[in-house]
C-alpha atoms as a PDB file:
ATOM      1  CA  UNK A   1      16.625  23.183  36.391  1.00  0.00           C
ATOM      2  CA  UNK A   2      13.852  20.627  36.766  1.00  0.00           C
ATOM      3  CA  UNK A   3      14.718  17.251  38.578  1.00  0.00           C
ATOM      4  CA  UNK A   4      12.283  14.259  39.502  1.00  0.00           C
ATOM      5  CA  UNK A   5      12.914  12.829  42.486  1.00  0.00           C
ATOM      6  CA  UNK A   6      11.530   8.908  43.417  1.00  0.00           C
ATOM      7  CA  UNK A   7      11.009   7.762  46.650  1.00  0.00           C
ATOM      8  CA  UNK A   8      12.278   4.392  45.362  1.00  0.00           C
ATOM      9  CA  UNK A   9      10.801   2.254  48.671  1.00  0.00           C
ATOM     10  CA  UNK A  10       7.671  -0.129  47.329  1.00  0.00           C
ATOM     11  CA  UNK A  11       7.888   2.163  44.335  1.00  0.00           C
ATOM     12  CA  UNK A  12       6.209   0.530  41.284  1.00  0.00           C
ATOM     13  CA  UNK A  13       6.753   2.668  39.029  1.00  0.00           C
ATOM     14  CA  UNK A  14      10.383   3.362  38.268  1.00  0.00           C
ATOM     15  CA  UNK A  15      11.025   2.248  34.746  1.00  0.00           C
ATOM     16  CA  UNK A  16       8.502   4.062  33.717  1.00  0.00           C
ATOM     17  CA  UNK A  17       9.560   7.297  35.221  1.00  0.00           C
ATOM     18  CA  UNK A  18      12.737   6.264  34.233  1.00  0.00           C
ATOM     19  CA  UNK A  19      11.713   6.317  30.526  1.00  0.00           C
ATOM     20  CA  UNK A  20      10.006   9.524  30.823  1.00  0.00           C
ATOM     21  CA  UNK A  21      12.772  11.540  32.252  1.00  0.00           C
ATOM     22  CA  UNK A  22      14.943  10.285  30.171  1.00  0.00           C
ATOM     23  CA  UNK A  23      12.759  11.746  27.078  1.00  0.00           C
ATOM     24  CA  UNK A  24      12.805  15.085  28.685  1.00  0.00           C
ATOM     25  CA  UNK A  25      16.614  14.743  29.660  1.00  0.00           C
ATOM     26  CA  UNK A  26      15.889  15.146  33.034  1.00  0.00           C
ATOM     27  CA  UNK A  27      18.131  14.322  36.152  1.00  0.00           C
ATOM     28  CA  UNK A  28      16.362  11.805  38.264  1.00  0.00           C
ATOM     29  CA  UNK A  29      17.019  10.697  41.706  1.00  0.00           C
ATOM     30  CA  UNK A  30      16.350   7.203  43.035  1.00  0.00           C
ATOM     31  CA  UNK A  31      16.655   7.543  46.438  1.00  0.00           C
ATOM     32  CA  UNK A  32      16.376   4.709  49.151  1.00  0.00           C
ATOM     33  CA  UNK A  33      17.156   2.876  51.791  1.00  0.00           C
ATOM     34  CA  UNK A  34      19.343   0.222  49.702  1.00  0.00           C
ATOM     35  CA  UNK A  35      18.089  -2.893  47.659  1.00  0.00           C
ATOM     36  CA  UNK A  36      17.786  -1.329  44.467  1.00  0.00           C
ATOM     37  CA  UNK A  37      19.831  -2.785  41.338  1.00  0.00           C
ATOM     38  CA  UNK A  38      20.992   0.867  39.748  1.00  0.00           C
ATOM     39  CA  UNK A  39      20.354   1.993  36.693  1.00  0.00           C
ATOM     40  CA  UNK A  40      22.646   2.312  34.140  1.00  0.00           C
ATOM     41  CA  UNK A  41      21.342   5.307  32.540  1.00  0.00           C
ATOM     42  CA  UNK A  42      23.860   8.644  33.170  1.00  0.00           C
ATOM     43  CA  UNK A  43      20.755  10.606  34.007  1.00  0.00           C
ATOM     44  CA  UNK A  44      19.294   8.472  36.601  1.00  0.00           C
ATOM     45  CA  UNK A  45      21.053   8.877  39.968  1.00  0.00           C
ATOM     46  CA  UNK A  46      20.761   6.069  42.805  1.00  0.00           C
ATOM     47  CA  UNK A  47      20.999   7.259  46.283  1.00  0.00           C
ATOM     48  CA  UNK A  48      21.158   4.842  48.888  1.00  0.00           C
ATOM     49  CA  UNK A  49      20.339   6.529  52.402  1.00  0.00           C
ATOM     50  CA  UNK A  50      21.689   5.443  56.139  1.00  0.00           C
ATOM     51  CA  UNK A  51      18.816   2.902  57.683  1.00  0.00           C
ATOM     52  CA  UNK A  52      16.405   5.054  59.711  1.00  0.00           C
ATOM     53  CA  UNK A  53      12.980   6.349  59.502  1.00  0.00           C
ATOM     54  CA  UNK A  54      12.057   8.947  57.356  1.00  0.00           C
ATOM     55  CA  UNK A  55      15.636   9.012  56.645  1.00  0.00           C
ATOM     56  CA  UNK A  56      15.034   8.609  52.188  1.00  0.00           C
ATOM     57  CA  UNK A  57      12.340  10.921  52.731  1.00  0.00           C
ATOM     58  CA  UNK A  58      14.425  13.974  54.630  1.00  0.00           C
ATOM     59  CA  UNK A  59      16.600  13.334  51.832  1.00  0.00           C
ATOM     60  CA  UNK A  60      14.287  14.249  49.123  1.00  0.00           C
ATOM     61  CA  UNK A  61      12.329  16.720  51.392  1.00  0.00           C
ATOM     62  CA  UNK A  62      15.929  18.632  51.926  1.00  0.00           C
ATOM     63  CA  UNK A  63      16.615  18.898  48.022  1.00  0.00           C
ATOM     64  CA  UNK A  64      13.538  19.490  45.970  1.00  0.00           C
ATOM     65  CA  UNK A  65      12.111  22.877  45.552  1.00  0.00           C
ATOM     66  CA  UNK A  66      10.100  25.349  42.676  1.00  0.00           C
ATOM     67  CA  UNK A  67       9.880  23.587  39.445  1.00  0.00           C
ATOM     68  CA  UNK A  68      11.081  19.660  40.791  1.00  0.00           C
ATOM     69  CA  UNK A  69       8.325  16.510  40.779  1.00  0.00           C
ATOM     70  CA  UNK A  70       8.830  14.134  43.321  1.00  0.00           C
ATOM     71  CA  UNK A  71       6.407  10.940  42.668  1.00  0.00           C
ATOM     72  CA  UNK A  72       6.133   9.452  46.187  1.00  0.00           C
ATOM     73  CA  UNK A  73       2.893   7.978  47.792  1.00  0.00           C
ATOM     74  CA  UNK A  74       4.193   9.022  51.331  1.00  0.00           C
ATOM     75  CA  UNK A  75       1.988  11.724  52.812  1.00  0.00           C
ATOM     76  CA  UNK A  76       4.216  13.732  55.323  1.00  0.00           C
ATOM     77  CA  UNK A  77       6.906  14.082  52.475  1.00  0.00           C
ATOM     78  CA  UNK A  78       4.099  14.895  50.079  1.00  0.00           C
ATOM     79  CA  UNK A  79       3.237  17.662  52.646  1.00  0.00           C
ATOM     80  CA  UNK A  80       7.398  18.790  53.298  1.00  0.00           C
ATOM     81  CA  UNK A  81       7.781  18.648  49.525  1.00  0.00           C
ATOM     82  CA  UNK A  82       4.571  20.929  48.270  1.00  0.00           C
ATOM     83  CA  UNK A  83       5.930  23.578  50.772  1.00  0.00           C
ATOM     84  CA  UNK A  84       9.231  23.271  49.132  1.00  0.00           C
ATOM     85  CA  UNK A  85       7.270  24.351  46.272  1.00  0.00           C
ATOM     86  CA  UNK A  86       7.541  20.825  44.526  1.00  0.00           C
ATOM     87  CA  UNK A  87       4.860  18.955  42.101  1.00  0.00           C
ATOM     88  CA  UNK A  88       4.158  15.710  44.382  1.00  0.00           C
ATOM     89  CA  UNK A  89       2.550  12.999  42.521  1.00  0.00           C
ATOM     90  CA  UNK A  90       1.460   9.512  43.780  1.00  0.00           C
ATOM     91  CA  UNK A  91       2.151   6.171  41.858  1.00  0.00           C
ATOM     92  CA  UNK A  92      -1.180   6.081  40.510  1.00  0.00           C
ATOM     93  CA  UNK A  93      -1.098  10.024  38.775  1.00  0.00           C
ATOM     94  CA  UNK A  94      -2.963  11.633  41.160  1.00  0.00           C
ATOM     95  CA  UNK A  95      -1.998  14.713  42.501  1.00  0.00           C
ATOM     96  CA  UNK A  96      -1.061  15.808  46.282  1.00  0.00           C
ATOM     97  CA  UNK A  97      -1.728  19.809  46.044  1.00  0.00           C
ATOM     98  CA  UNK A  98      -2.484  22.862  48.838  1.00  0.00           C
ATOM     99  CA  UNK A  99      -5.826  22.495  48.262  1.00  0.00           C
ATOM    100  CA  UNK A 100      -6.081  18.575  49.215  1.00  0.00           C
ATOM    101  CA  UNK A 101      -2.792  17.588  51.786  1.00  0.00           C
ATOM    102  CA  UNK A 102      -4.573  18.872  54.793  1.00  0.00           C
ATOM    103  CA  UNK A 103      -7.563  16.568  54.124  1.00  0.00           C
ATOM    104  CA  UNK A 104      -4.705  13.590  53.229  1.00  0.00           C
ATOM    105  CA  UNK A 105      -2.879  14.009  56.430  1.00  0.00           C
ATOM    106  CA  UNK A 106      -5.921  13.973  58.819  1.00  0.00           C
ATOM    107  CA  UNK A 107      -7.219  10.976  56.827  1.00  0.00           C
ATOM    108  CA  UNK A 108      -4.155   9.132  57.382  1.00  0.00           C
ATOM    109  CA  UNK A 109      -4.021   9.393  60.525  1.00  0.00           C
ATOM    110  CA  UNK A 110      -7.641   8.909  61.358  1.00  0.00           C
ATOM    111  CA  UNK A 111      -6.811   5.205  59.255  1.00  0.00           C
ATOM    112  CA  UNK A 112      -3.715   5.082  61.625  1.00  0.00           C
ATOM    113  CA  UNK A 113      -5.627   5.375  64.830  1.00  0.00           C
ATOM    114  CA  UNK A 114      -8.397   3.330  63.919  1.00  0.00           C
ATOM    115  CA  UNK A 115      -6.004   0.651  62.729  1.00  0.00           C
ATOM    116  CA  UNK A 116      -4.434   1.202  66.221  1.00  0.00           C
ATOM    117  CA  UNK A 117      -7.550   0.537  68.083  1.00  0.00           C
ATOM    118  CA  UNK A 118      -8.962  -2.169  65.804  1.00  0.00           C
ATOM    119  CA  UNK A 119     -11.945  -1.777  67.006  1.00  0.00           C
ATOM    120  CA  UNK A 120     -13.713  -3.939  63.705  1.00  0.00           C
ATOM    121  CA  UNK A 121     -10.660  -6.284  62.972  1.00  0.00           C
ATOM    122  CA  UNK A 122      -9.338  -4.007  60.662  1.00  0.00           C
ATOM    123  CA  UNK A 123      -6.879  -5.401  58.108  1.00  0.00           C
ATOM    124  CA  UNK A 124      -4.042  -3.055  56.324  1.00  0.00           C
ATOM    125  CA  UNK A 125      -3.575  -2.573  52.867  1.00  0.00           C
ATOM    126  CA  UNK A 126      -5.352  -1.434  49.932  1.00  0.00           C
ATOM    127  CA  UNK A 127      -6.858  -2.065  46.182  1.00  0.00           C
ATOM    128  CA  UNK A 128      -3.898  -3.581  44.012  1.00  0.00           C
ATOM    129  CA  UNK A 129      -1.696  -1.404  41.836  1.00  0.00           C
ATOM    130  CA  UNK A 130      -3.528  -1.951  38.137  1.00  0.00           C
ATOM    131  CA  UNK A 131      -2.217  -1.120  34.452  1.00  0.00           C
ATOM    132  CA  UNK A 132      -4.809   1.650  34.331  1.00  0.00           C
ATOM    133  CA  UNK A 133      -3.000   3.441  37.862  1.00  0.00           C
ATOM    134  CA  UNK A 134       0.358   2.804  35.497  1.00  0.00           C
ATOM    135  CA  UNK A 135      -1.187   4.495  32.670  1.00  0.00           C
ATOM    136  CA  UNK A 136      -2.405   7.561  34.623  1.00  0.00           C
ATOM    137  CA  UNK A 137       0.944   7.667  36.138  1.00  0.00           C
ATOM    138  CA  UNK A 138       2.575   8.135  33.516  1.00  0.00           C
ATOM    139  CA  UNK A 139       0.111  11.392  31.770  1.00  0.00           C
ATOM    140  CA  UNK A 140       0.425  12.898  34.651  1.00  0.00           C
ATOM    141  CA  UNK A 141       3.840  12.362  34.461  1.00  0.00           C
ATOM    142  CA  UNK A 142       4.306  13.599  31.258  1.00  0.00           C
ATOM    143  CA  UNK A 143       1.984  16.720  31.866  1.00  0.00           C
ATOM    144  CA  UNK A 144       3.790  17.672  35.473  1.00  0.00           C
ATOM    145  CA  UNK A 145       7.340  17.707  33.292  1.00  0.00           C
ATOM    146  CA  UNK A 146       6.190  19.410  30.476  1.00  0.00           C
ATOM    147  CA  UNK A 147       4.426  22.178  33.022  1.00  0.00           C
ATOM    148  CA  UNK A 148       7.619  22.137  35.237  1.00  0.00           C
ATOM    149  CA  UNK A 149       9.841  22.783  32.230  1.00  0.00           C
ATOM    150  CA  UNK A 150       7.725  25.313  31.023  1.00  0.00           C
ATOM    151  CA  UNK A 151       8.243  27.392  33.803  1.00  0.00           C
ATOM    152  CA  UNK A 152       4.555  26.981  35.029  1.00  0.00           C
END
């Protein structure tokens, strides 16, 4: 049976899968590191996780499999998760897939080491989240649950 899985960590976008799982009477799991207020909905599940690294992630990574989304915008458990057979989906509705994670991991860690050396004065972060990254969230969403339901 089809689950979505959250990794809930500087997720914005939890009521809204919330709302959308909930329409497909899906089991969802809210899984992180603590700090979350839980949800009072019978189909949403909050897992807190031991402190740690990677700890919320091995979690998910462990669990999800053929016909389960997990919306995360973590790379290395975007990569674990797709060879668990999972649909991986960022915050903003894009898609991490076979075709692109390769390209995603090396560009991560080309930012990583160039944020390392600093050679420019290189600042972290990126664009804001925006209502129109919320909205193609949540079709993409909607069309990974219908798929995954479907059998795909």
């Amino acid at each position: 049976m089809t689950a979505l899985y959250i990794d809930a960590d500087a997720c914005p976008v939890k009521q809204e899968a919330e709302r959308v799982a909930t329409r497909h009477g899906l089991h969802m799991f809210v899984v992180s590191n603590g700090g979350l207020r839980p949800s009072q909905n019978p189909l949403v599940e909050t897992v807190i996780v031991a402190e740690g690294a990677d700890v919320a992630d091995m979690w998910i990574a462990e669990r999800c499999g053929p016909g389960d989304v997990v919306v995360t915008g973590d790379i290395p458990l975007a990569a674990k998760c797709i060879e668990a057979g999972a649909c991986v989906l960022r915050h903003n509705g894009e898609r991490f897939t076979q075709a692109n994670i390769g390209q995603q991991l090396a560009m991560r860690d080309l930012m990583a080491d160039l944020r390392a050396a600093n050679p420019l004065g290189m600042q972290g972060g990126g664009k804001g989240f925006t209502k129109a990254d919320r909205s193609r969230f949540l079709d993409a969403l909607e069309r990974e649950l219908r798929a995954a339901k479907a059998g795909r």
